[in-house]
Protein backbone atom coordinates (compact mmCIF):
# COMPACT_ATOMS: atom_id res chain seq x y z
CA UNK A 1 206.26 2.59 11.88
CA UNK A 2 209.37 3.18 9.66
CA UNK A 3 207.98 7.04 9.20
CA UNK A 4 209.10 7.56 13.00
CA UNK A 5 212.76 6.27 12.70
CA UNK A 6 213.00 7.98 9.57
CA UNK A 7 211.57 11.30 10.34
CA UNK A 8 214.02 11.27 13.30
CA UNK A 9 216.93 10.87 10.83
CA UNK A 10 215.52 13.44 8.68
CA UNK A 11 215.46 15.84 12.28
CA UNK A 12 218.70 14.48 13.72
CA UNK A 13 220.32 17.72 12.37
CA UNK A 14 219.84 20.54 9.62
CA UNK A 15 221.98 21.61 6.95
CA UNK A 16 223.44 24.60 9.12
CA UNK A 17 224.25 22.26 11.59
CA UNK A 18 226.03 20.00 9.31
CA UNK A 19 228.16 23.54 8.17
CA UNK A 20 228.95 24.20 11.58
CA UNK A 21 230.44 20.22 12.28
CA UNK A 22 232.74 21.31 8.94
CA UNK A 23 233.36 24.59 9.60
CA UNK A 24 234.58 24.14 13.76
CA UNK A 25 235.16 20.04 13.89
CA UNK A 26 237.40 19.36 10.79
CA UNK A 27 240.77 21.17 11.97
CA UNK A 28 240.98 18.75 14.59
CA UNK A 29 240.20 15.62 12.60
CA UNK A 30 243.80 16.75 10.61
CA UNK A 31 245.94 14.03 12.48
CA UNK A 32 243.62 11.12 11.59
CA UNK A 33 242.91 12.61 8.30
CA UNK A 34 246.64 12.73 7.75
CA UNK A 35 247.20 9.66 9.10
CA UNK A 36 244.60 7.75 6.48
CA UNK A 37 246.41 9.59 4.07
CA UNK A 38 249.41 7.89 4.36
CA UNK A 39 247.60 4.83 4.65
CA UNK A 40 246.60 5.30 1.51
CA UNK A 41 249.37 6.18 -0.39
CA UNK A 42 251.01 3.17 1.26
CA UNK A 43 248.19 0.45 0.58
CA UNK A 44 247.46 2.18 -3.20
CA UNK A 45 243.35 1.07 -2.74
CA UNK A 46 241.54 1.26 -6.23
CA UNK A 47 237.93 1.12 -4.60
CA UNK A 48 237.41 2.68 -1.26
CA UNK A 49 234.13 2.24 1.10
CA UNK A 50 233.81 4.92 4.20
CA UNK A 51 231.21 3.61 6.41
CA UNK A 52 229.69 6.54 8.85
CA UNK A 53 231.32 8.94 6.44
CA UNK A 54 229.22 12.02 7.82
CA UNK A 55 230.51 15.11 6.69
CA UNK A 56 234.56 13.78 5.89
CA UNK A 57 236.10 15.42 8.09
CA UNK A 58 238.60 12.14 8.97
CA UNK A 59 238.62 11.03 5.21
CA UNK A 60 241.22 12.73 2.59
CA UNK A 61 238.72 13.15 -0.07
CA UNK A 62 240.64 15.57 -2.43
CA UNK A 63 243.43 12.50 -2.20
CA UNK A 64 240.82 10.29 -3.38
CA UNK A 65 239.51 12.28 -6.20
CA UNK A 66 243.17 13.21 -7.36
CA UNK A 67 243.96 9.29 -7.42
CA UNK A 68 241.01 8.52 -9.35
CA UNK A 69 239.58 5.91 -6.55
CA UNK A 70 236.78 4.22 -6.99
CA UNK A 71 234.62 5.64 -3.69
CA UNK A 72 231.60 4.49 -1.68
CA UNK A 73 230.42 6.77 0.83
CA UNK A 74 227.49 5.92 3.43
CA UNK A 75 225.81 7.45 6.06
CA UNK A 76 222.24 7.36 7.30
CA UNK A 77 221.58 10.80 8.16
CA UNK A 78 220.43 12.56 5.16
CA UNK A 79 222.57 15.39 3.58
CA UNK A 80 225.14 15.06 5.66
CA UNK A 81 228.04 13.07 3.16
CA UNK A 82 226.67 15.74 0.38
CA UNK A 83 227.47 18.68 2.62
CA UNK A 84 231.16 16.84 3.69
CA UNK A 85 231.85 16.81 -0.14
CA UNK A 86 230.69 20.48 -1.02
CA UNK A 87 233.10 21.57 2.09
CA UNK A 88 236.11 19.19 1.17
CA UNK A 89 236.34 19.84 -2.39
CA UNK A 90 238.03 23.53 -1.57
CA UNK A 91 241.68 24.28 -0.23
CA UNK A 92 243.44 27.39 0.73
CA UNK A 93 247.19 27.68 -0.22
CA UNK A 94 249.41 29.96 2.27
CA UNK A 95 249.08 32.82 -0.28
CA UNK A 96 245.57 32.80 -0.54
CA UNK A 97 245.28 30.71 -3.69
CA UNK A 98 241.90 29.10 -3.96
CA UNK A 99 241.39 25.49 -5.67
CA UNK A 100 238.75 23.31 -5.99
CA UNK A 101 240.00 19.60 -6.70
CA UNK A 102 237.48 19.27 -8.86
CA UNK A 103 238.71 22.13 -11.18
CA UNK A 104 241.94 19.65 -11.31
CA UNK A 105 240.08 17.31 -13.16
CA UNK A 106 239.28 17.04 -17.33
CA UNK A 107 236.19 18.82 -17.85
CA UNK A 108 234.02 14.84 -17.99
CA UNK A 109 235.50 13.95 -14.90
CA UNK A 110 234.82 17.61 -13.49
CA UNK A 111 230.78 17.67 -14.71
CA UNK A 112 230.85 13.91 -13.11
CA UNK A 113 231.12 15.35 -9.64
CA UNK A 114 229.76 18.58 -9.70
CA UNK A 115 227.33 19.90 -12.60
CA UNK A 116 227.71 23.46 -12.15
CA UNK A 117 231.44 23.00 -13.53
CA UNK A 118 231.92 25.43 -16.29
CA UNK A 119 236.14 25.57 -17.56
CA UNK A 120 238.49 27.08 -15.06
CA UNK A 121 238.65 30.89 -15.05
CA UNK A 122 241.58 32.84 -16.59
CA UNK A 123 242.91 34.78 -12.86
CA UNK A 124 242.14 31.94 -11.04
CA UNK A 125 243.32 28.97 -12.86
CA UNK A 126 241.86 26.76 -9.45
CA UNK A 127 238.27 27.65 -9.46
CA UNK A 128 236.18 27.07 -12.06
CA UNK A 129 233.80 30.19 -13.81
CA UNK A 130 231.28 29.18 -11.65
CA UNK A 131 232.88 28.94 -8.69
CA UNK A 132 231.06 31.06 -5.66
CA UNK A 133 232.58 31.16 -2.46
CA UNK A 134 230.02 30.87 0.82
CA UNK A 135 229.64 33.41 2.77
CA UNK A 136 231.53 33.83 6.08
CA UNK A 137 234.24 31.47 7.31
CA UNK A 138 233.54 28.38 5.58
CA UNK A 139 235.48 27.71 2.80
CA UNK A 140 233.18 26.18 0.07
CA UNK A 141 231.37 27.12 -3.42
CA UNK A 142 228.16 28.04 -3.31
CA UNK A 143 227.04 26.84 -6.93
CA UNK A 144 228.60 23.47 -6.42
CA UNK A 145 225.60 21.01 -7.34
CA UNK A 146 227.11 17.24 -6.40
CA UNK A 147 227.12 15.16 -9.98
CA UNK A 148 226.98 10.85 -10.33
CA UNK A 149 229.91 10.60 -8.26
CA UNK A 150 231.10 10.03 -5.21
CA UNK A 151 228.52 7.01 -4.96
CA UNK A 152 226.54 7.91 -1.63
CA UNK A 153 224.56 5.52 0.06
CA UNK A 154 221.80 6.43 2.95
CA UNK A 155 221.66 3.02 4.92
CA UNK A 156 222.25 1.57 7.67
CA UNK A 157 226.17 0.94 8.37
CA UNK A 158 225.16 -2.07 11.42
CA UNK A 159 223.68 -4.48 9.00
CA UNK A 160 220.06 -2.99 9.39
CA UNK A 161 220.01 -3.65 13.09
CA UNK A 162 219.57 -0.40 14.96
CA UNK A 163 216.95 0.47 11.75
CA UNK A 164 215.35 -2.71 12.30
CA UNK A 165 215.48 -2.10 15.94
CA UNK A 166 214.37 0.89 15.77
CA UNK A 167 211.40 0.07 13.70
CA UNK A 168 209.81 -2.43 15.80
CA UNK A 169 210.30 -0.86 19.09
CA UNK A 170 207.93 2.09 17.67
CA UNK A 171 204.71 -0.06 18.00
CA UNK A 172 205.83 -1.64 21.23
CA UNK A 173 206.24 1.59 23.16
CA UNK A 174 202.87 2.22 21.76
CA UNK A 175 200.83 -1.09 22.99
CA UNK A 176 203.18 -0.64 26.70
CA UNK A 177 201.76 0.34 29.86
CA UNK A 178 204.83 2.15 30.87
CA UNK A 179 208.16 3.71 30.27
CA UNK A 180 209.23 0.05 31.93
CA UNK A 181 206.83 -2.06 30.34
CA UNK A 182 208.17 -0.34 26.79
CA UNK A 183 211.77 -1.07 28.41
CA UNK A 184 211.62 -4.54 28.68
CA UNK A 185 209.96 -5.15 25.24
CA UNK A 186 212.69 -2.96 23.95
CA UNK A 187 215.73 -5.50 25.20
CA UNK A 188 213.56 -8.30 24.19
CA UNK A 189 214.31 -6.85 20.52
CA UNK A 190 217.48 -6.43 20.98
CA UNK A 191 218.56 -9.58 21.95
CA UNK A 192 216.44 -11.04 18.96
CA UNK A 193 216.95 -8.98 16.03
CA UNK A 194 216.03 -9.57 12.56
CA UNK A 195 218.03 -11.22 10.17
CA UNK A 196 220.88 -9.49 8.67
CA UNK A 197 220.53 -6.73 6.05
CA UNK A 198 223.48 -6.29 3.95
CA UNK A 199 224.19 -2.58 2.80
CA UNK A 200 224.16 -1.73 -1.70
CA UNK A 201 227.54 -2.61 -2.05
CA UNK A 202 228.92 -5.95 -4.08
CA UNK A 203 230.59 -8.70 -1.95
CA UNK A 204 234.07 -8.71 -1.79
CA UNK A 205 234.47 -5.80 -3.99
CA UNK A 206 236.35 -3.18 -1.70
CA UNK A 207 240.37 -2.50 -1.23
CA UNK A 208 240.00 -0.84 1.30
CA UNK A 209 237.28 0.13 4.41
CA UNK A 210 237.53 3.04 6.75
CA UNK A 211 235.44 2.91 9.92
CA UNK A 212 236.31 5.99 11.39
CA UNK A 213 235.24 7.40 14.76
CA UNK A 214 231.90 5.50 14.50
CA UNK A 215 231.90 2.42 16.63
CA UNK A 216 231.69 4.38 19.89
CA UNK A 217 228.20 5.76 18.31
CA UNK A 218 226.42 2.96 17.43
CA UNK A 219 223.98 2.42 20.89
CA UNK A 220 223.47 6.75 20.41
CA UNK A 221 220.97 7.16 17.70
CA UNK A 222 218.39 4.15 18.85
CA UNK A 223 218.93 4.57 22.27
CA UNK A 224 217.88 8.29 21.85
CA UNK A 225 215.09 7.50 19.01
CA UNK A 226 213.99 4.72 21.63
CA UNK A 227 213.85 6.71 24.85
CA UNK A 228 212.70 9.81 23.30
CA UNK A 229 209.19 7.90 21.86
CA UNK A 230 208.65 6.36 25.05
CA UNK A 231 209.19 9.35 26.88
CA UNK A 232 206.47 11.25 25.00
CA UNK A 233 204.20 8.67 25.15
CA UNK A 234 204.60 7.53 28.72
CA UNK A 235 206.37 10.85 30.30
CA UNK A 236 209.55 11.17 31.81
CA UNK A 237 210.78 8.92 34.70
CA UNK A 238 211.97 10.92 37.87
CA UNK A 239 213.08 10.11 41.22
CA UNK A 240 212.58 6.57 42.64
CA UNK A 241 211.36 5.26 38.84
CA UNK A 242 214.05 6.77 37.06
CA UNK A 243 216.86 4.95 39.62
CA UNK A 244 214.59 1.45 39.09
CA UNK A 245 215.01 1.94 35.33
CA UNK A 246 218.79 3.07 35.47
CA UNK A 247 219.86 -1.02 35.01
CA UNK A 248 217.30 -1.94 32.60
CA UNK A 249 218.84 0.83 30.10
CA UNK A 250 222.36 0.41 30.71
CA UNK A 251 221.81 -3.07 29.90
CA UNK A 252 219.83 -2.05 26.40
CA UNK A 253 222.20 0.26 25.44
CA UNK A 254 224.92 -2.84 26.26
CA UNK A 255 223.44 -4.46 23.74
CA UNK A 256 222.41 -2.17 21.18
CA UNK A 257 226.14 -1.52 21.29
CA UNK A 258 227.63 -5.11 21.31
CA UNK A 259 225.36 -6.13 18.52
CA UNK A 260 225.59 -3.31 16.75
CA UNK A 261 229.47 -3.79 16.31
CA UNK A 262 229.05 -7.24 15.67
CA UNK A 263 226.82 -6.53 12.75
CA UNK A 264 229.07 -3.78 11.79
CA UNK A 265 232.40 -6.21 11.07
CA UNK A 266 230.45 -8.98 9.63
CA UNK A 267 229.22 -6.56 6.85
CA UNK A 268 232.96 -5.18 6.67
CA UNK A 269 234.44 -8.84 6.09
CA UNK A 270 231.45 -8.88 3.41
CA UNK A 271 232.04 -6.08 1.27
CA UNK A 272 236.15 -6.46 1.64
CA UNK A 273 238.43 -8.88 -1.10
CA UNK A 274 240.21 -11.11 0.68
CA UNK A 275 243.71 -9.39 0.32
CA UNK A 276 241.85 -5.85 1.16
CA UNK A 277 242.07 -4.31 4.26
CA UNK A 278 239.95 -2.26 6.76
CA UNK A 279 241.14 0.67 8.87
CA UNK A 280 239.27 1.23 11.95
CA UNK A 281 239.58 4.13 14.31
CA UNK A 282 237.24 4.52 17.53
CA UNK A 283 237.56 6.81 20.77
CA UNK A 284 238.84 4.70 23.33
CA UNK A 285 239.57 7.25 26.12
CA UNK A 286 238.06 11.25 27.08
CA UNK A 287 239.07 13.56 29.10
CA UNK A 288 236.89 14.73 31.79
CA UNK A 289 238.31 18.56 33.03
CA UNK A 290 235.89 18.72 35.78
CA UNK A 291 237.36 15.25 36.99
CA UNK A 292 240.50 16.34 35.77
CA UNK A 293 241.11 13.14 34.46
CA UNK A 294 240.70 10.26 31.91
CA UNK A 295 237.74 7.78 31.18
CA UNK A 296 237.60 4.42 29.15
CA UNK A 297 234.63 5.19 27.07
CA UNK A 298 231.28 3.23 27.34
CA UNK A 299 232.24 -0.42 26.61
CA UNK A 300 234.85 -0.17 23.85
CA UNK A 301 236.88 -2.46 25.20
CA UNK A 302 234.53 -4.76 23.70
CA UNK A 303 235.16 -4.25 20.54
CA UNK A 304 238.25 -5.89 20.62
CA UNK A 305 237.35 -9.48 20.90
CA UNK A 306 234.80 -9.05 18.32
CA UNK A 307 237.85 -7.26 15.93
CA UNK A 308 239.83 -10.96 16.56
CA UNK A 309 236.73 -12.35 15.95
CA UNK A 310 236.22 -11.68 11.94
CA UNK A 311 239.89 -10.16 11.27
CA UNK A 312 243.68 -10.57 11.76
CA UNK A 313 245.28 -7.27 12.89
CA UNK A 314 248.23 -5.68 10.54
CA UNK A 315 250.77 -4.19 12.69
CA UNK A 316 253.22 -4.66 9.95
CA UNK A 317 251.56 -1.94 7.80
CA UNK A 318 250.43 0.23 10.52
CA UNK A 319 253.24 0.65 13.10
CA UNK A 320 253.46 2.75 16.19
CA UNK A 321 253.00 5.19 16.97
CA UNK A 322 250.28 5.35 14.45
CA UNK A 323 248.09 2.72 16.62
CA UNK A 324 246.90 5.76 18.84
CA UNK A 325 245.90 9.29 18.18
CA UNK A 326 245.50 12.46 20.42
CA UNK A 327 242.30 14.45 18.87
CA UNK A 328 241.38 17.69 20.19
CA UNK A 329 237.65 19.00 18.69
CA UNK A 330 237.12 22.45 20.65
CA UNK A 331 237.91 21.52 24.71
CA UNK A 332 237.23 17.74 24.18
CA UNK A 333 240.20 15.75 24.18
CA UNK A 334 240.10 12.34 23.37
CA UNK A 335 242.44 8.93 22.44
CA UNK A 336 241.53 7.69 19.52
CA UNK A 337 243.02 3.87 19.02
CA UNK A 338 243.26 2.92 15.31
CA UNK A 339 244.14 -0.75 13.98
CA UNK A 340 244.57 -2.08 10.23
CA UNK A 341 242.81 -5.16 9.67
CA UNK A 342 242.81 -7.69 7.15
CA UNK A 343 239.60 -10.20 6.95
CA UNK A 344 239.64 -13.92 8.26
CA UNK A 345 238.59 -16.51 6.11
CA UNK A 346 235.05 -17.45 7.11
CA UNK A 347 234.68 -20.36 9.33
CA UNK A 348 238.95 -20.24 10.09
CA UNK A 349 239.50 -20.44 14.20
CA UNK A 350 239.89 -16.95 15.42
C-alpha cells in the first residue's frame, strides 16, 4: 500500500519540471526571500529547519551558506530541495560576473557541499574549474554533484498524517463499492488518524523554523492521491453523483487541512528551543481576473486559532508592514500574511 503514495510522490513532477518552478517562479518569491533575509540577519539563527523547502525559491540559501548555519531542509517530493540547491548556489552580478557561493568557501567546506569542486579558476575567480553553466536561461552548473551538506530530509512535514492517510485510504478505495462508499471510509480516516510521527530532527534543537508558503497546500497532495485512486478504480462521478458527492469532499478536504496544520505546529513547537522562533508565511488572499476581484483562500483563516494555540506571536521583531506581502508568480497575484512566532510552553493556557 505505501508503493502507491510513494510512486505518486516519485510522479508528482520530473526534474524539468522542478527547472522550470526555478527558472519562471523564483523572481517573484524575491520580496519574501528578502524579507527572511532580514529576518535573519536580525534573529542571527545558528541552526535553521525549512519545512516544505521545495526548490528555495522563498529561502536565502547563499545567506545561509555564507553565515555558516547549521541547515535542515525537508520536503517529500523527491529531488526537488536537490534541484533548489543546484539553482541557488549561482548569482549574476550587473556586469556579468558569475559566482557560485560555494566557490566562496575553503576548499573542505566547498567539497562538503558539492564534490565536483575543484579550486577556483584564474579569469573567473567566482566559479570554480569545474564549473559548467546549464544550458539556456537557467542560471546553474551543470557538474555541481550536491556533497554531505545541506542535511535534506524526504518526510513528511504534517507529522506523518497525510502519509499515513494516504496509506490506508489505498486499501479502502480498493475493498469500496463506490467512489462514495471509498468517500466515506476516507473521512472516517481522517478524523482518526494514526498516532503522531515526528520528522529526523532532534527535539528542541532549532533557532529558527521557516514554514513558507506551505500551509495553504497541505489538503492538495492527499486529496489528489485520494481522488485520483478512487477515480480509476470506481470511474469518474458526473452529473447528479458528482453534485451528491460535492459535500462529502469539501468536508474531507476540511479536514485533511485542519489536521494537517495542527500536526504541522505541534512538530514545529517540537523541533524549536524554547527561546527559538518560527517564521510562517501562507497565502491568505488571490486574485481572481475573471472575477476581477479578491478571494480568502480555502479555509486559512483557520490557521489562526491553531497558531494561538501552540505559539505566542512576535510583533516586536516582525513589524509592519512586514506582516503582509504582495507576490506576483506569472499573472497570479496573491497576499501572502507572514507572522514570527515564538513556542508556548506545553500545557501553558493559550
Amino acid at each position: 500500500m505505501a508503493e502507491g503514495w510513494q510512486e505518486y510522490l516519485q510522479g508528482a513532477k520530473s526534474p524539468e519540471a522542478y527547472g522550470r518552478c526555478i527558472r519562471e517562479a523564483r523572481p517573484g518569491f524575491a520580496a519574501l526571500r528578502d524579507l527572511i533575509a532580514r529576518l535573519v540577519d536580525r534573529l542571527e539563527p545558528s541552526e535553521v529547519v525549512c519545512l516544505g523547502a521545495g526548490a528555495l525559491n522563498d529561502i536565502p540559501f547563499r545567506q545561509f551558506v555564507r553565515r555558516g548555519t547549521v541547515l535542515h531542509l525537508v520536503d517529500w517530493l523527491p529531488g526537488i530541495i536537490e534541484a533548489g540547491v543546484q539553482g541557488s548556489s549561482m548569482s549574476e552580478d550587473a556586469e556579468g560576473q558569475l559566482t557560485c557561493v560555494f566557490c566562496e568557501l575553503s576548499e573542505e567546506q566547498a567539497k562538503n557541499f558539492c564534490t565536483t569542486f575543484n579550486r577556483r579558476q584564474k579569469n573567473m575567480p567566482g566559479v570554480c574549474e569545474n564549473f559548467r553553466k546549464t544550458p539556456g536561461d537557467h542560471l546553474a552548473c551543470e557538474n555541481f554533484r550536491k556533497g554531505d551538506l545541506p542535511a535534506v530530509y524526504r518526510e513528511d512535514i504534517t507529522g506523518g498524517f497525510a502519509s499515513s492517510f494516504a496509506r490506508e485510504v489505498t486499501g479502502e478505495i480498493a475493498a469500496a463499492e463506490s467512489w462514495r462508499s471509498a468517500l466515506r471510509q476516507a473521512i472516517k480516516i481522517a478524523r482518526h488518524p494514526a498516532p503522531h510521527q515526528p520528522l529526523s530532527i532532534a527535539d528542541k534543537s532549532a533557532d529558527l523554523v521557516i514554514s513558507s508558503m506551505v500551509l495553504s497546500q497541505f489538503e492538495f497532495e492527499p486529496y489528489e492521491y485520494f481522488a485520483s485512486r478512487a477515480t480509476t478504480t470506481h470511474g469518474r462521478p458526473a452529473g447528479k453523483q458528482a453534485a451528491k458527492l460535492d459535500k462529502g469532499t469539501y468536508m474531507l478536504r476540511d479536514i485533511l487541512l485542519s489536521r494537517s496544520i495542527e500536526r504541522h505546529c505541534q512538530e514545529i513547537r517540537r523541533i524549536l528551543r524554547p527561546d527559538g522562533r518560527c517564521f510562517m508565511a501562507f497565502e491568505m488572499h488571490h486574485r481572481n481576473d475573471e472575477a476581477d476581484g479578491w478571494f480568502l483562500v480555502r479555509q486559512m483563516h483557520d490557521a489562526i486559532p491553531a497558531l494561538q494555540k501552540y505559539f505566542h506571536f512576535d510583533f516586536d521583531q516582525l513589524q509592519a508592514p512586514d506582516h503582509v506581502v504582495d507576490l506576483t508568480d506569472g499573472n497570479s497575484r496573491s497576499l501572502v500574511y507572514c507572522y514570527l512566532l515564538r513556542p508556548r510552553i506545553e500545557g501553558a493556557p493559550a
